[in-house]
C-alpha atoms as a PDB file:
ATOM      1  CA  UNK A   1     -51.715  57.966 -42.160  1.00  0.00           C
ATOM      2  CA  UNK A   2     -47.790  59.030 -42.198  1.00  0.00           C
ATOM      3  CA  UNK A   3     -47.314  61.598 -43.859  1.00  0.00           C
ATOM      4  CA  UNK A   4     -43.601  60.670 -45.072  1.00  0.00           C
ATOM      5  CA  UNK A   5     -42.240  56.873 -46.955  1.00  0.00           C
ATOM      6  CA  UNK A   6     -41.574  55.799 -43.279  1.00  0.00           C
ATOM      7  CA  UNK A   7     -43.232  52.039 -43.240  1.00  0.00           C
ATOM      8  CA  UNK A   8     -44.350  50.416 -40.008  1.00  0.00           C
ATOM      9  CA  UNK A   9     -44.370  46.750 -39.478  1.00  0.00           C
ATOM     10  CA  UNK A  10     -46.898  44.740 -37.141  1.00  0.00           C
ATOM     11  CA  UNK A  11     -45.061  42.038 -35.573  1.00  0.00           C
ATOM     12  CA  UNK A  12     -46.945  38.780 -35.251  1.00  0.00           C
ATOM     13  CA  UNK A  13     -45.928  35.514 -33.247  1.00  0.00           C
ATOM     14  CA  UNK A  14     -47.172  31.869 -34.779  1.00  0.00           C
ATOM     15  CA  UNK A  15     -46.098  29.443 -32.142  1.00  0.00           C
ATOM     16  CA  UNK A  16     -48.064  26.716 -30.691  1.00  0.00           C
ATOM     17  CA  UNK A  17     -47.410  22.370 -30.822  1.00  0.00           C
ATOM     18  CA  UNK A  18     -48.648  22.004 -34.148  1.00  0.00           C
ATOM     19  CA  UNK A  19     -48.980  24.381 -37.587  1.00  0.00           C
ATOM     20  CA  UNK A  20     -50.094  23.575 -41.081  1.00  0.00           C
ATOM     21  CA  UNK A  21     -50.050  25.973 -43.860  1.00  0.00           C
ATOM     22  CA  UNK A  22     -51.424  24.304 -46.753  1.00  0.00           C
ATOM     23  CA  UNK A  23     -50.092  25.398 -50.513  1.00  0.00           C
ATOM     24  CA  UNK A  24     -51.462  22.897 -52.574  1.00  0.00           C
ATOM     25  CA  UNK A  25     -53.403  20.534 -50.587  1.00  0.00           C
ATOM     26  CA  UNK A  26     -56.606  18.334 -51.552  1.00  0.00           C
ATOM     27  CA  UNK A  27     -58.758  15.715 -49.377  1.00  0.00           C
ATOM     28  CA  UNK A  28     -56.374  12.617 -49.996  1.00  0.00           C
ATOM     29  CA  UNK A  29     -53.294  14.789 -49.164  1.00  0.00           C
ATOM     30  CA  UNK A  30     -53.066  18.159 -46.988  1.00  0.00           C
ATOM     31  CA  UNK A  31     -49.350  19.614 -47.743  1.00  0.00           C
ATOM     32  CA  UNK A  32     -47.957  21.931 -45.566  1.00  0.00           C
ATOM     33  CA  UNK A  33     -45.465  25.156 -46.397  1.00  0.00           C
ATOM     34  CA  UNK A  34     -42.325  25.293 -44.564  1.00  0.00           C
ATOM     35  CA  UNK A  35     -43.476  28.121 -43.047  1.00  0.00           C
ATOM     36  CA  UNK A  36     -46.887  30.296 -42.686  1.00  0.00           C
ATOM     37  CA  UNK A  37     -48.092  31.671 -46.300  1.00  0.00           C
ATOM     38  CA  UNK A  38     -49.307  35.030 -46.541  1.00  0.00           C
ATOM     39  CA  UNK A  39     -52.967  34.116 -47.374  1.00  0.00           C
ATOM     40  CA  UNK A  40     -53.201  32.047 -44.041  1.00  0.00           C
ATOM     41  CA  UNK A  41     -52.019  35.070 -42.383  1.00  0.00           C
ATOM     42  CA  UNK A  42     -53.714  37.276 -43.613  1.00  0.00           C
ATOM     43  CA  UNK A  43     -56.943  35.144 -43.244  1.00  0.00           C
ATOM     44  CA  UNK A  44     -55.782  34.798 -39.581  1.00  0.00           C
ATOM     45  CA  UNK A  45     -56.372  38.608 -39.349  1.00  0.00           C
ATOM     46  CA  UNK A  46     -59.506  38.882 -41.162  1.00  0.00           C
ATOM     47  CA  UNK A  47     -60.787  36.436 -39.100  1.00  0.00           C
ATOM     48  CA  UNK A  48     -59.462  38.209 -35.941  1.00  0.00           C
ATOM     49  CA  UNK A  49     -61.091  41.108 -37.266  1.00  0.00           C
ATOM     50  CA  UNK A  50     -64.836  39.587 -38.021  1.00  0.00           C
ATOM     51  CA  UNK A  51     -64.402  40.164 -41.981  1.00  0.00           C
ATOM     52  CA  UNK A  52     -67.309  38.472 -43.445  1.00  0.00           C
ATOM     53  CA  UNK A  53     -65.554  35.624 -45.958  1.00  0.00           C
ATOM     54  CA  UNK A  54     -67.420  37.485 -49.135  1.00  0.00           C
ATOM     55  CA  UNK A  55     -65.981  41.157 -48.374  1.00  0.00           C
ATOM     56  CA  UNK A  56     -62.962  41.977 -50.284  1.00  0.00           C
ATOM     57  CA  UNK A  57     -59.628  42.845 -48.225  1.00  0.00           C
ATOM     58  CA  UNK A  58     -58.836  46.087 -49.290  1.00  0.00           C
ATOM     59  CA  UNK A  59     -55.789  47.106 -47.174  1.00  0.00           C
ATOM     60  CA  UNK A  60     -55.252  44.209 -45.422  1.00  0.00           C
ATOM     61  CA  UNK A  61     -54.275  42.339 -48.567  1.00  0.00           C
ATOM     62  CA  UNK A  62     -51.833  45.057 -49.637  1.00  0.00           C
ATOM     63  CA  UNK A  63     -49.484  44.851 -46.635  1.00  0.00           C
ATOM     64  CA  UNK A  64     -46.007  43.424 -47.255  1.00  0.00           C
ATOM     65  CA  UNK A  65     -45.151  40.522 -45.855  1.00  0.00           C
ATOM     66  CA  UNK A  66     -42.495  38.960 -44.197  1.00  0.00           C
ATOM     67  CA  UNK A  67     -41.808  36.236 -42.060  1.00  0.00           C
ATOM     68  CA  UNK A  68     -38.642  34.689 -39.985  1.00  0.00           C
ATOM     69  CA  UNK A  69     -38.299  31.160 -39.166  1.00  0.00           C
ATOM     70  CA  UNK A  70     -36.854  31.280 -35.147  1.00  0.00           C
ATOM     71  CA  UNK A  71     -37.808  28.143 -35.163  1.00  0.00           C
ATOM     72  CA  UNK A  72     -38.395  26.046 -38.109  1.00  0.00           C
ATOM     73  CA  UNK A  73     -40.002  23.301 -36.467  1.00  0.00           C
ATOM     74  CA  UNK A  74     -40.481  19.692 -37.352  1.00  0.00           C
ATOM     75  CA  UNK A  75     -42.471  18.164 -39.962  1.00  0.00           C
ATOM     76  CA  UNK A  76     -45.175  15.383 -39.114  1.00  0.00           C
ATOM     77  CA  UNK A  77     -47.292  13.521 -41.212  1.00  0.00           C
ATOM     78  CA  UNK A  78     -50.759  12.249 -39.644  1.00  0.00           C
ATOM     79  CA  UNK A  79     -51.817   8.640 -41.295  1.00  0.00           C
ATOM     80  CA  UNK A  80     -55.548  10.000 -41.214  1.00  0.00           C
ATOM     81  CA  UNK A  81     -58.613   7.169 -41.987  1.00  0.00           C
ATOM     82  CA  UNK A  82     -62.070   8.579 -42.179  1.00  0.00           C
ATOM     83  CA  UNK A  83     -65.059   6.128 -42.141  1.00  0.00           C
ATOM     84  CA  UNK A  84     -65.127   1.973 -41.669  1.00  0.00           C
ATOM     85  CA  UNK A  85     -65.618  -0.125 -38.566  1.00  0.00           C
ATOM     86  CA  UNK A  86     -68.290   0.817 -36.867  1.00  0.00           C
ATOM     87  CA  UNK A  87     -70.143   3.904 -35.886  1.00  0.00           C
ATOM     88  CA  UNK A  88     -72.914   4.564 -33.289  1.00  0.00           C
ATOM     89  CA  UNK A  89     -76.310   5.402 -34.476  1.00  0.00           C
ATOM     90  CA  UNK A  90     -78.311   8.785 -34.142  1.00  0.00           C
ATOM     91  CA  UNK A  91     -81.409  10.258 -34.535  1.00  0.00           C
ATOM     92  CA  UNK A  92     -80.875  11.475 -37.768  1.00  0.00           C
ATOM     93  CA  UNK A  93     -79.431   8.558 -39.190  1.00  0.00           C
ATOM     94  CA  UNK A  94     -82.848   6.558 -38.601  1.00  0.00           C
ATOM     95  CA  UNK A  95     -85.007   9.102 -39.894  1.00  0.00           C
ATOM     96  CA  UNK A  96     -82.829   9.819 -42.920  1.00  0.00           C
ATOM     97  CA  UNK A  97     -82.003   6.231 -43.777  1.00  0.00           C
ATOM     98  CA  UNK A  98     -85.306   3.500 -43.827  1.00  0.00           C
ATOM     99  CA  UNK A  99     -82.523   0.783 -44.703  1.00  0.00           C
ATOM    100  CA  UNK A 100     -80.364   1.919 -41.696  1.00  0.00           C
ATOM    101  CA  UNK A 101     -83.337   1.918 -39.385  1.00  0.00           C
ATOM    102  CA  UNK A 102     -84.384  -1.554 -40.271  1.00  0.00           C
ATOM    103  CA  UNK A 103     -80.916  -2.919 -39.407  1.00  0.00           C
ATOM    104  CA  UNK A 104     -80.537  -1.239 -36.349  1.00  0.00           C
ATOM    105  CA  UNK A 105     -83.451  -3.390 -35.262  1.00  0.00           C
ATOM    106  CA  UNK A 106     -83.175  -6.529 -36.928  1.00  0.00           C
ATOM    107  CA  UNK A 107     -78.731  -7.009 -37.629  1.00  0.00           C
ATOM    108  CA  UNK A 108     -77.391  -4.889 -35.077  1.00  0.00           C
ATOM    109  CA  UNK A 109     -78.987  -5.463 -31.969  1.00  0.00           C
ATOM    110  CA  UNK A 110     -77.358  -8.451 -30.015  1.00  0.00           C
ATOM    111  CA  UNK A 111     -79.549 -11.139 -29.450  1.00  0.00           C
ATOM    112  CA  UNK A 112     -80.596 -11.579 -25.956  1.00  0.00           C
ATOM    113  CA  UNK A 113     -81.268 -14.926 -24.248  1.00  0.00           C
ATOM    114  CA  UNK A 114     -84.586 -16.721 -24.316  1.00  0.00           C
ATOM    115  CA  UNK A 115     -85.843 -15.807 -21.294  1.00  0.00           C
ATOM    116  CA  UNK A 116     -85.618 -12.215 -21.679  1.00  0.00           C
ATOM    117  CA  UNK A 117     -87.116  -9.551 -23.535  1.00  0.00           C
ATOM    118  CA  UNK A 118     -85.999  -7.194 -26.050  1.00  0.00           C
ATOM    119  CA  UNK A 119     -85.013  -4.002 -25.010  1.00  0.00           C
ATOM    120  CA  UNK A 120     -84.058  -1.556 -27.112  1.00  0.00           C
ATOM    121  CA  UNK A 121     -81.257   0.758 -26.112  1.00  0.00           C
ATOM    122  CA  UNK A 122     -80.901   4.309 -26.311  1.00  0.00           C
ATOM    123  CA  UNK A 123     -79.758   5.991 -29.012  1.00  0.00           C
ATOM    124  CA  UNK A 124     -75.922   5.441 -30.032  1.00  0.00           C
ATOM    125  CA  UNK A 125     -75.591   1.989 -28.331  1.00  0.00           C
ATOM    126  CA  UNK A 126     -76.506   0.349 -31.653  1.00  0.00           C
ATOM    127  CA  UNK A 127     -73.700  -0.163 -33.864  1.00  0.00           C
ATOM    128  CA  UNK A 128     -73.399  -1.268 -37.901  1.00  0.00           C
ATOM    129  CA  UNK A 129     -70.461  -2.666 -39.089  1.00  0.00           C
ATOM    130  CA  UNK A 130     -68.522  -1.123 -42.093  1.00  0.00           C
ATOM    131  CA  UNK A 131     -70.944   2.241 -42.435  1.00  0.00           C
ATOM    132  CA  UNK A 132     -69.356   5.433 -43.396  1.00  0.00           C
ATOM    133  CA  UNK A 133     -70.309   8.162 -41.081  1.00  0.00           C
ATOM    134  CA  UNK A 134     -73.341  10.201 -41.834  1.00  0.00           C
ATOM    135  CA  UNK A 135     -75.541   9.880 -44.817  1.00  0.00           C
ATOM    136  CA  UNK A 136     -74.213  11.728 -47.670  1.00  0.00           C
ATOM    137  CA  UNK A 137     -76.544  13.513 -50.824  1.00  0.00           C
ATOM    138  CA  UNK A 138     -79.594  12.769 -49.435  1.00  0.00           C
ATOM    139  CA  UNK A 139     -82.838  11.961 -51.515  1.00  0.00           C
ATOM    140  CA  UNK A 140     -86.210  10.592 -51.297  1.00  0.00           C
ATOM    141  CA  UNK A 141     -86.736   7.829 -52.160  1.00  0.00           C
ATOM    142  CA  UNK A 142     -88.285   6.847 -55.515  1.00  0.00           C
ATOM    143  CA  UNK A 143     -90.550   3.617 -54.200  1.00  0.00           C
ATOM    144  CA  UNK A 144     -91.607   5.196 -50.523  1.00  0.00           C
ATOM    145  CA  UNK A 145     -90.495   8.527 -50.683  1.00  0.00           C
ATOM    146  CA  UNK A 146     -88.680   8.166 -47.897  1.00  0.00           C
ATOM    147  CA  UNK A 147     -85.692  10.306 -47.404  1.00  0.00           C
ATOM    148  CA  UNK A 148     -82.612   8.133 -47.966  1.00  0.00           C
ATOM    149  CA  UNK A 149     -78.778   8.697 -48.547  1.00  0.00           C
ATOM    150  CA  UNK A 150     -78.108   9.033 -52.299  1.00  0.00           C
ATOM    151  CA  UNK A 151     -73.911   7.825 -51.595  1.00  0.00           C
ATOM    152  CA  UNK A 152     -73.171   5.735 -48.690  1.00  0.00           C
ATOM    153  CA  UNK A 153     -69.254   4.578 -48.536  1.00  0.00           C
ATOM    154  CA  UNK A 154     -68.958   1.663 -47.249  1.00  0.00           C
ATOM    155  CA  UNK A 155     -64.554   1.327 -46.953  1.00  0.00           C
ATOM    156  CA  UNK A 156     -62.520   3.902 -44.764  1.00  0.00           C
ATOM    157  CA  UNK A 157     -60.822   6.460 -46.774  1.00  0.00           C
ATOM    158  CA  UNK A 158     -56.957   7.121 -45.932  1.00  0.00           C
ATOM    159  CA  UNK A 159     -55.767  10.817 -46.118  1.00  0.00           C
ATOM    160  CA  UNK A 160     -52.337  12.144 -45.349  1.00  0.00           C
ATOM    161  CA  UNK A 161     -51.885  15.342 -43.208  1.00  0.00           C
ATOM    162  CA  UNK A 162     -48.912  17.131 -42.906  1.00  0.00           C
ATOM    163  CA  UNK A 163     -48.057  19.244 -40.228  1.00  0.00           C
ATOM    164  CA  UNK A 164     -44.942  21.303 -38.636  1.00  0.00           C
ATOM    165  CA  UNK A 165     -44.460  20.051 -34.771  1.00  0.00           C
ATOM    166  CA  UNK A 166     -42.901  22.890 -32.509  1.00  0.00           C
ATOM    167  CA  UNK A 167     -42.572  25.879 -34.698  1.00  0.00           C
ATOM    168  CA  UNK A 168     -41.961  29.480 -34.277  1.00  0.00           C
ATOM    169  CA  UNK A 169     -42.443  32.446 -36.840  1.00  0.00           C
ATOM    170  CA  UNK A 170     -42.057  35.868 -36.194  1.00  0.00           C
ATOM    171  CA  UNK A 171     -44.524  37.220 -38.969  1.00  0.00           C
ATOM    172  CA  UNK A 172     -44.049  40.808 -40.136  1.00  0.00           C
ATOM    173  CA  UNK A 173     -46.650  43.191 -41.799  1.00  0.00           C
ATOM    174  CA  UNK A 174     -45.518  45.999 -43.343  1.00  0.00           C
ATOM    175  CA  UNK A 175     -47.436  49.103 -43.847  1.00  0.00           C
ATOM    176  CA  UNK A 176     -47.317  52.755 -43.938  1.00  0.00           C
ATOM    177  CA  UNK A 177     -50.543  53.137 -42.285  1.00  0.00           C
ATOM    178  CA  UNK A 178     -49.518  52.695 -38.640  1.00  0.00           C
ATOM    179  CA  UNK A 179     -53.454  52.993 -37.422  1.00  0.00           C
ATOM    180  CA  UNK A 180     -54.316  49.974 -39.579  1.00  0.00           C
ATOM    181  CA  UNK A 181     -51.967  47.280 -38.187  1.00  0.00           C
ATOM    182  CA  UNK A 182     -52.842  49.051 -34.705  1.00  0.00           C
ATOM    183  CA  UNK A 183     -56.767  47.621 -35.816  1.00  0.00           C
ATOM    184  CA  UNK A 184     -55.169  44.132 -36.764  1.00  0.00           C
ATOM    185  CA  UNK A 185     -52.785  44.171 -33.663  1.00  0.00           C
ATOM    186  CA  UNK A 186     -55.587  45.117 -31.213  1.00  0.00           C
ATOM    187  CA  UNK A 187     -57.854  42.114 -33.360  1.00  0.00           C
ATOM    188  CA  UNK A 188     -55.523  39.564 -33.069  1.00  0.00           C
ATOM    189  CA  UNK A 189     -55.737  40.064 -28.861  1.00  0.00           C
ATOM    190  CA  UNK A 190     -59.213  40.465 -28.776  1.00  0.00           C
ATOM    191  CA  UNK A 191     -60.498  38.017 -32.172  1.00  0.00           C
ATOM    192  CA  UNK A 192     -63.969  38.127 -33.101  1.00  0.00           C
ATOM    193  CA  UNK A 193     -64.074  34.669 -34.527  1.00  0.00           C
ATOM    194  CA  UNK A 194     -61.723  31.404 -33.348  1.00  0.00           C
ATOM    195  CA  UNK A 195     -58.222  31.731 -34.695  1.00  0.00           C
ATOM    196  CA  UNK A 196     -55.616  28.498 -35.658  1.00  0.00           C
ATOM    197  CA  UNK A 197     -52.306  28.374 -37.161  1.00  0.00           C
ATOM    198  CA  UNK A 198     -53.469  27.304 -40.600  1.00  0.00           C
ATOM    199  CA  UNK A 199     -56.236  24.725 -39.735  1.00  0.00           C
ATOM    200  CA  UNK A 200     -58.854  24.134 -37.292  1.00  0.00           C
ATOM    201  CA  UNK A 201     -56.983  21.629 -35.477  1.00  0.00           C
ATOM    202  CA  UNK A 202     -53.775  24.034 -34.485  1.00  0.00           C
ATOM    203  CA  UNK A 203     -54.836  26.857 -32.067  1.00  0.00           C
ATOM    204  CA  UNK A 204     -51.728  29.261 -30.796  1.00  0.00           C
ATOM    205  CA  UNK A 205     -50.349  30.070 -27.912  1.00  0.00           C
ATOM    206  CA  UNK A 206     -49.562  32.880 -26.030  1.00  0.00           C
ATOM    207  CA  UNK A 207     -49.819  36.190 -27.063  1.00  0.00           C
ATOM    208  CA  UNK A 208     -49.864  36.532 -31.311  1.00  0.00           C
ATOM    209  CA  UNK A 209     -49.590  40.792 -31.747  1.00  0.00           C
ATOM    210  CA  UNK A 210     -46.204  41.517 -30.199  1.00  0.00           C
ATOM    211  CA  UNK A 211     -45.418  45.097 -31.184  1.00  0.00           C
ATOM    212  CA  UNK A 212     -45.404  47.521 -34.013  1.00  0.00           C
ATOM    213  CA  UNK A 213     -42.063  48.654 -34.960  1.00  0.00           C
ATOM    214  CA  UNK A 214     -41.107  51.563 -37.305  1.00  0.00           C
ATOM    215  CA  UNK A 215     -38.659  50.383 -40.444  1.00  0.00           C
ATOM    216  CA  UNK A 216     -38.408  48.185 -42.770  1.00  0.00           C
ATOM    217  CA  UNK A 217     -38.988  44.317 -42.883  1.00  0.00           C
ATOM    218  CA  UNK A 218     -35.773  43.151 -42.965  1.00  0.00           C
ATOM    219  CA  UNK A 219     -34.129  46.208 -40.263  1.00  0.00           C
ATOM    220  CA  UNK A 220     -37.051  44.776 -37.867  1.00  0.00           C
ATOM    221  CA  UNK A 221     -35.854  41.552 -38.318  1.00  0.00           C
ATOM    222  CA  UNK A 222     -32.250  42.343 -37.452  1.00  0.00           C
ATOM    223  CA  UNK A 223     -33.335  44.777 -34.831  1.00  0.00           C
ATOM    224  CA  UNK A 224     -35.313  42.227 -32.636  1.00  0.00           C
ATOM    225  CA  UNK A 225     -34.381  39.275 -30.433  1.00  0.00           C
ATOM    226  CA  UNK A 226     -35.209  35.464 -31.624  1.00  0.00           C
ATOM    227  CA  UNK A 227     -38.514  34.667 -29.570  1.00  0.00           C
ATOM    228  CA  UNK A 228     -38.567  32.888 -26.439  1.00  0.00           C
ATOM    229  CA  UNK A 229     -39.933  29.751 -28.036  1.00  0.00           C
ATOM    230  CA  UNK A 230     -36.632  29.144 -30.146  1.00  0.00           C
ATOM    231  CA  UNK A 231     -33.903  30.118 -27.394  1.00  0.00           C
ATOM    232  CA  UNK A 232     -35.998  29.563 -24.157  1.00  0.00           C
ATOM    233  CA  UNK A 233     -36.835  31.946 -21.716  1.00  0.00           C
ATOM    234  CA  UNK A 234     -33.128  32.393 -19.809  1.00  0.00           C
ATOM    235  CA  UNK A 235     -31.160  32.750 -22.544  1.00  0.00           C
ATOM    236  CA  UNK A 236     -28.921  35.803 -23.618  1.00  0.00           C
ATOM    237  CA  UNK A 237     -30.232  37.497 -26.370  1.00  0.00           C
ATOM    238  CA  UNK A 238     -26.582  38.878 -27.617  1.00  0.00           C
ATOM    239  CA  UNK A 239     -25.176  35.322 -27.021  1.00  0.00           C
ATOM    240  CA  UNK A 240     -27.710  33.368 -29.305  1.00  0.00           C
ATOM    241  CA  UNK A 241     -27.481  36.324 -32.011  1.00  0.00           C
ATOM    242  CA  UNK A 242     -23.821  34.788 -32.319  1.00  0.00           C
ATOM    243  CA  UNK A 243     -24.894  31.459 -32.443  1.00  0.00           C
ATOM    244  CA  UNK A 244     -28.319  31.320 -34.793  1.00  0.00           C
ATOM    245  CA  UNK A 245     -28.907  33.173 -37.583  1.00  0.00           C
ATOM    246  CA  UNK A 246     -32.441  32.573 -38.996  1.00  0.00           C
ATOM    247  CA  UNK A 247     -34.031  32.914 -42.254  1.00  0.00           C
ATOM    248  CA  UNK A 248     -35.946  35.258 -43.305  1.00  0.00           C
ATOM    249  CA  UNK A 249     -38.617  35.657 -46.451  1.00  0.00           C
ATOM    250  CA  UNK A 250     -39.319  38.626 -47.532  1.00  0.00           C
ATOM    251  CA  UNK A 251     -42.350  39.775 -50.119  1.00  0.00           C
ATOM    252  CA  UNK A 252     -40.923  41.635 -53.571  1.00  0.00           C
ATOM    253  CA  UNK A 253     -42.539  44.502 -54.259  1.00  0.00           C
ATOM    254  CA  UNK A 254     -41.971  43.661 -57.844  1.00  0.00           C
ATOM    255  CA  UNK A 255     -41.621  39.940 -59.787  1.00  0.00           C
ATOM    256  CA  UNK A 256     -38.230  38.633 -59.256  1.00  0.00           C
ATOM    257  CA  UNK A 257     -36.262  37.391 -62.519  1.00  0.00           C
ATOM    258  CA  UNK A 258     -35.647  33.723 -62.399  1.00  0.00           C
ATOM    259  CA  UNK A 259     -37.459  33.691 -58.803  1.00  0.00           C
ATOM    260  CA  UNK A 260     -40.700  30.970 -58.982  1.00  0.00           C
ATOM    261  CA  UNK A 261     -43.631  32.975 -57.627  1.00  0.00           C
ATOM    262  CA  UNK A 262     -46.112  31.776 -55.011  1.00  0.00           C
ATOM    263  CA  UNK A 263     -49.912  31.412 -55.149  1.00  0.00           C
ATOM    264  CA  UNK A 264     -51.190  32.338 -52.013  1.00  0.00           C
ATOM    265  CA  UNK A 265     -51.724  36.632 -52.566  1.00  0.00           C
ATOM    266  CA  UNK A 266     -55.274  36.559 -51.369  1.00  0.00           C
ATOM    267  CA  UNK A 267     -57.762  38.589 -53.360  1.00  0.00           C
ATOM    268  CA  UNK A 268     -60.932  37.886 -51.560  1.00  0.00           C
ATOM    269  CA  UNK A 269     -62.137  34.496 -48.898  1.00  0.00           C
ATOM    270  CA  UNK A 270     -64.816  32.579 -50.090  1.00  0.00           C
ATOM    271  CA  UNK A 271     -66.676  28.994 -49.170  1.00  0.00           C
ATOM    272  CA  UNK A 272     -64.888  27.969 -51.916  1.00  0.00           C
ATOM    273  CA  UNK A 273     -61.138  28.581 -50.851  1.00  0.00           C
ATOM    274  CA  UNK A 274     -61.352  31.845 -52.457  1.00  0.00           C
ATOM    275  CA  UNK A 275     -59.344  33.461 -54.915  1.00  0.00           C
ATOM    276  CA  UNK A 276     -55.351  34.086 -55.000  1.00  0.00           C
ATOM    277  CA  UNK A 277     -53.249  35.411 -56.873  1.00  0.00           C
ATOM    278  CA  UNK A 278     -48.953  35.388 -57.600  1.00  0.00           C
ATOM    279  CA  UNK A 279     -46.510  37.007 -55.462  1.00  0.00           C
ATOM    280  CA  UNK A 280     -42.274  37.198 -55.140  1.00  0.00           C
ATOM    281  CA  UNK A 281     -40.296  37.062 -52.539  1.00  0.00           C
ATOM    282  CA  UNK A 282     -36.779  37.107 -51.802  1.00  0.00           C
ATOM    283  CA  UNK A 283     -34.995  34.859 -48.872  1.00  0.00           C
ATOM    284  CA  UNK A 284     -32.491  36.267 -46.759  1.00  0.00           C
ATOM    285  CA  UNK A 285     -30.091  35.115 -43.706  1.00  0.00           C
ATOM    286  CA  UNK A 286     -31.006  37.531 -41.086  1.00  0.00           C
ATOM    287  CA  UNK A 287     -28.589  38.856 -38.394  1.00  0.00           C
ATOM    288  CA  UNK A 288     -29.656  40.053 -35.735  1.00  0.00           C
ATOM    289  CA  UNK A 289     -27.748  42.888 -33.753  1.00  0.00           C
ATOM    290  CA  UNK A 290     -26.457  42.122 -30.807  1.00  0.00           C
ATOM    291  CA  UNK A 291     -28.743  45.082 -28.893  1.00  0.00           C
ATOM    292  CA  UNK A 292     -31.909  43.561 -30.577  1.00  0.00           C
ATOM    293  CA  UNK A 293     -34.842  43.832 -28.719  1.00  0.00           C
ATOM    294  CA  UNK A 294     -36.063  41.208 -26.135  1.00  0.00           C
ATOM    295  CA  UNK A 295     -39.683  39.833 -25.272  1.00  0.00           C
ATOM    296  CA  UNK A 296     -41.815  40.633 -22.614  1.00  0.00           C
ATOM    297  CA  UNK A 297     -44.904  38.011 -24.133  1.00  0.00           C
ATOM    298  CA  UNK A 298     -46.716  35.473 -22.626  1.00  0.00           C
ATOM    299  CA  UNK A 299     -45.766  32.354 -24.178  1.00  0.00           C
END
């Protein structure tokens, strides 16, 4: 622990071909931030570090945050169906379901000519028409006692997903406890669970701890180069500082007058999205100085 005010920030590159960072979203719609939110950050580093969901955060959710858009990205909505047409059988849907099992041996089996016999085929060659997925709430029975499913959808359901195509974020966490964001740095390089960009379906790439710098959020900002992924690899650091100026967010330290807070200050992970609570943050136009740092990262 420092034994002055001096604050150290963790630096932290998002970047892969897709990111989602869900405010506000539900099943039918799955929103996406403009950029990453502070509880899917710092979920990313619990995760990294093997924090059971349950545990509380401690330290980890009291680190300022901070992140700068190098590349904003694109947004991309995903026309999602789930369930309809027709799905291959299992196991388990024949010993769960007596009135699936019957079809699949009287409906859904083609019929083949006269002068052969029936063969039955293995499993997941037999197809029903217009059967959602697996069985859903299942139940016994009240005739047989078999087990049965207590919902069955029969129609596809249609879901919008919303993603950000090509983004890159330079994510800072700001602390003055230098040997805790070395923990979280040395995490996020060697994770003890799977790590994505906001959902399962967007892993990163490249390196994701690049560096722990002493200062504030916004002098770290200003005093490092745009990442590779926004500028590509060859170009000159002090010539795109005079072209591009990012933004930056910033996390208040206090509430902001006339400033709409955001829900996503985690207080503790749970099965059941856990529980948040309101932050501030103020938006700036970062310039960066034309000796910034550059990157030596795997992209």
């Amino acid at each position: 622990m420092s034994g002055t005010n001096d604050s150290f920030v963790l630096l932290i590159r998002l970047a892969g071909p897709l990111q989602s960072w869900g405010i506000a979203g539900r099943f039918a719609r799955r929103d996406t931030h403009s950029r990453p939110t502070k509880s899917g950050v710092i979920g990313l580093c619990a995760a990294a570090l093997g924090l059971p969901r349950d545990e509380p955060l401690g330290e980890l959710a009291e680190v300022r945050f901070g992140v700068r858009a190098d590349r904003p990205g694109t947004p991309l909505r995903d026309y999602h169906t789930v369930g309809g047409g027709k799905y291959p059988l299992r196991p388990r849907d024949l010993i769960t379901d007596h009135q699936r099992a019957a079809k699949a041996t009287t409906d859904s089996l083609p019929t083949p000519p006269q002068d052969d016999a029936l063969e039955p085929g293995p499993f997941g060659r037999a197809e029903l028409h217009a059967w959602y997925g697996s069985p859903k709430y299942v139940v016994a029975d009240p005739g047989s006692g078999v087990l049965v499913s207590g919902e069955v959808r029969r129609h596809s359901l249609i879901t919008e997903r919303w993603y950000l195509a090509d983004a890159a974020f330079l994510v800072g966490l700001e602390h003055q406890d230098r040997a805790l964001l070395e923990r979280v740095a040395h995490a996020l390089e060697h994770p003890k669970r799977l790590l994505w960009l906001g959902r399962k379906a967007c892993p990163p790439s490249g390196d994701l701890a690049v560096g722990i710098a002493s200062g504030s959020l916004k002098e770290v900002f200003e005093t490092h180069s745009l990442l590779p992924d926004a500028v590509g690899p060859e170009a000159e650091p002090s010539a795109t500082a005079q072209r591009i100026r990012p933004w930056a967010w910033i996390e208040s330290k206090r509430p902001l007058p006339a400033v709409g807070p955001l829900s996503d200050q985690p207080v503790q992970f749970g099965s059941d999205g856990g529980t948040h609570s309101l932050r501030w943050e103020t938006r700036h136009r970062i310039t960066i100085a034309a000796h910034a740092r550059g990157w030596d990262i795997i992209l």
